[in-house]
C-alpha atoms as a PDB file:
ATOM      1  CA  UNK A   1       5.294 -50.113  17.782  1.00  0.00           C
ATOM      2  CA  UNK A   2       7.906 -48.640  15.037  1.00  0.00           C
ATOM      3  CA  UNK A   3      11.390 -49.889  15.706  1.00  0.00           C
ATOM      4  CA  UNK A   4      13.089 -46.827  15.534  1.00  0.00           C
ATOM      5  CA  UNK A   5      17.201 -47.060  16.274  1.00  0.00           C
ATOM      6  CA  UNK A   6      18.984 -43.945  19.214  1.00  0.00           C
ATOM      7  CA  UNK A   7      20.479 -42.304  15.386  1.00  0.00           C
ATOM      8  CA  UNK A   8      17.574 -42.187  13.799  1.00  0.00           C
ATOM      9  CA  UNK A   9      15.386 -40.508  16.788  1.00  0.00           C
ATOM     10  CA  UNK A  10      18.152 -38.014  17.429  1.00  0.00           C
ATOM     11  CA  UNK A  11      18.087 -36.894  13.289  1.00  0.00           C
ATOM     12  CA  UNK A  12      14.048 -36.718  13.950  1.00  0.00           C
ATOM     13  CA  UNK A  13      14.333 -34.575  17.253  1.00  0.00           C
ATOM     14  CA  UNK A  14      16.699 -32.169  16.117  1.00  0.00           C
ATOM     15  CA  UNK A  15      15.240 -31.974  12.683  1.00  0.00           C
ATOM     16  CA  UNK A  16      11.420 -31.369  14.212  1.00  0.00           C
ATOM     17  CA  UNK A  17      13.273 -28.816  17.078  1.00  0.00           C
ATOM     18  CA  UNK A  18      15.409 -26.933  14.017  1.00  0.00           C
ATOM     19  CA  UNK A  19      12.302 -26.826  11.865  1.00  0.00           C
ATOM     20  CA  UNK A  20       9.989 -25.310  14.814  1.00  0.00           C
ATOM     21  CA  UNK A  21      13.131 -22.403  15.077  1.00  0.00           C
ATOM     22  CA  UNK A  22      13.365 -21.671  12.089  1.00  0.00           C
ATOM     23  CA  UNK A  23       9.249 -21.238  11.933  1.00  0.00           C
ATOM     24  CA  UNK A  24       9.712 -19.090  15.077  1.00  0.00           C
ATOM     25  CA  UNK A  25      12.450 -16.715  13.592  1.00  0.00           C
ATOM     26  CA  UNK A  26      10.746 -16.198  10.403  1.00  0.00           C
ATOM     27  CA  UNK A  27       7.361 -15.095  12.367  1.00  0.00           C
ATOM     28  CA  UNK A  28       9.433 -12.394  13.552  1.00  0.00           C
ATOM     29  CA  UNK A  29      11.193 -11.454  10.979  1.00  0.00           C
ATOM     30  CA  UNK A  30       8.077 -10.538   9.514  1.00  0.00           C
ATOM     31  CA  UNK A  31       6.325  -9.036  12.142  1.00  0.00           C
ATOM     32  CA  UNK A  32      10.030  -7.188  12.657  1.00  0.00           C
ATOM     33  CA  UNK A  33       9.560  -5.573   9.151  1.00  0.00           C
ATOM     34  CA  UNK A  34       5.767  -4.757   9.602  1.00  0.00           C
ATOM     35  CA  UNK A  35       6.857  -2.798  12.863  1.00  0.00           C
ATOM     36  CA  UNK A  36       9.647  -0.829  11.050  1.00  0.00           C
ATOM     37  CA  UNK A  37       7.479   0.128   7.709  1.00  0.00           C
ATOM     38  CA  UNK A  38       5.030   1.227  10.082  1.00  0.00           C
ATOM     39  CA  UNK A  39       7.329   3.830  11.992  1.00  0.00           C
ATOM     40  CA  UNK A  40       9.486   4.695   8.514  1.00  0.00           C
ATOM     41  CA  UNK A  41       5.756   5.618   7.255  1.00  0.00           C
ATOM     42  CA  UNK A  42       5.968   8.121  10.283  1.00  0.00           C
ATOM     43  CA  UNK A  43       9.254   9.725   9.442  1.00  0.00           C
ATOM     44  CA  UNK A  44       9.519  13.090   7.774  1.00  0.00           C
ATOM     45  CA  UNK A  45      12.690  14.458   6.295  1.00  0.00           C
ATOM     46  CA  UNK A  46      12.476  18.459   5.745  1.00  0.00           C
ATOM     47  CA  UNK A  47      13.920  19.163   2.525  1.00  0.00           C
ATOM     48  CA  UNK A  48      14.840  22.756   3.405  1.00  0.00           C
ATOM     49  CA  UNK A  49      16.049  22.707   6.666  1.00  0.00           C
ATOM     50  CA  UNK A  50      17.291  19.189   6.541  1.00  0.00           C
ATOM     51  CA  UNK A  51      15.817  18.522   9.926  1.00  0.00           C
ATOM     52  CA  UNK A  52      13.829  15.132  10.503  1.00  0.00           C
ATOM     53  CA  UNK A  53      10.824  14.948  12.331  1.00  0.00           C
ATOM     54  CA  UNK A  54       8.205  12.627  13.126  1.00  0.00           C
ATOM     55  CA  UNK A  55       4.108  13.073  12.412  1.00  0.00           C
ATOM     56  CA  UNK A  56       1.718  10.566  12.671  1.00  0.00           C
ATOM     57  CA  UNK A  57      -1.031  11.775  10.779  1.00  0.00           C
ATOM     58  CA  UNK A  58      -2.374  10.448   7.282  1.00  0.00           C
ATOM     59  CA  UNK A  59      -1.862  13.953   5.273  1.00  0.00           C
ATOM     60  CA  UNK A  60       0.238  14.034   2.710  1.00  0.00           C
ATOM     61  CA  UNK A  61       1.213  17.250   2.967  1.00  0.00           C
ATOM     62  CA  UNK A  62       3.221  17.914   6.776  1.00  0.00           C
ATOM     63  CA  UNK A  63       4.256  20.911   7.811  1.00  0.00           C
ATOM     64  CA  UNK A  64       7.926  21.165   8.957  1.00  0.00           C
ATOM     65  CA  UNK A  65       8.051  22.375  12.910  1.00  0.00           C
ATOM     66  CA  UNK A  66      10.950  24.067  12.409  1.00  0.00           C
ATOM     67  CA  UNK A  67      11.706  25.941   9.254  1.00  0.00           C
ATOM     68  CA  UNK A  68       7.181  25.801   8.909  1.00  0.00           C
ATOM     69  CA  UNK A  69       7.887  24.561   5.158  1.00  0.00           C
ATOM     70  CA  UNK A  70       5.140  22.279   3.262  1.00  0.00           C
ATOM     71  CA  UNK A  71       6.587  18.791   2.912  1.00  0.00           C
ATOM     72  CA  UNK A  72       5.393  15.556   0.824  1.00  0.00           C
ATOM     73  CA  UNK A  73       6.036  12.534   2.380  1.00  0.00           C
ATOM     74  CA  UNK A  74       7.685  10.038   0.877  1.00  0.00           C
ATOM     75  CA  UNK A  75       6.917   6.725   0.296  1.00  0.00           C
ATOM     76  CA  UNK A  76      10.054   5.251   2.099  1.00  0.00           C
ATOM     77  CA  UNK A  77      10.244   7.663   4.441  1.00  0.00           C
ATOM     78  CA  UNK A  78      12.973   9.738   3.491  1.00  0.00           C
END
């Protein structure tokens, strides 16, 4: 068996727990950010009637619903 002293197994514990955290948080963070560049993708800002609406097709060119203007979306959404 490894002689291990109370210090040392509390450093590895909390080191292994910390590390597994941190692992967890940055999962999220990315799935976080795939999430919100999927739904910016969907947002259309009108650039004559300044209204923002939101169209889940793949065109490139969206029709505005309210002033019925041709708009290009963007690639960050605004």
């Amino acid at each position: 068996m490894i002689p291990i002293t109370l210090s040392w197994f509390v450093c590895v514990y909390l080191a292994l727990f910390l590390a597994g955290v941190l692992i967890l948080w940055i999962g999220y963070e990315i799935i976080r950010k795939r999430h919100a560049n999927i739904i910016s993708r969907n947002r259309v800002f009108c650039r004559i009637c300044s209204s923002r609406y939101t169209d889940g097709s793949t065109a490139d060119l969206l029709r505005c619903p309210v002033c019925d203007s041709l708009n290009e979306r963007s690639a960050s959404g605004r």
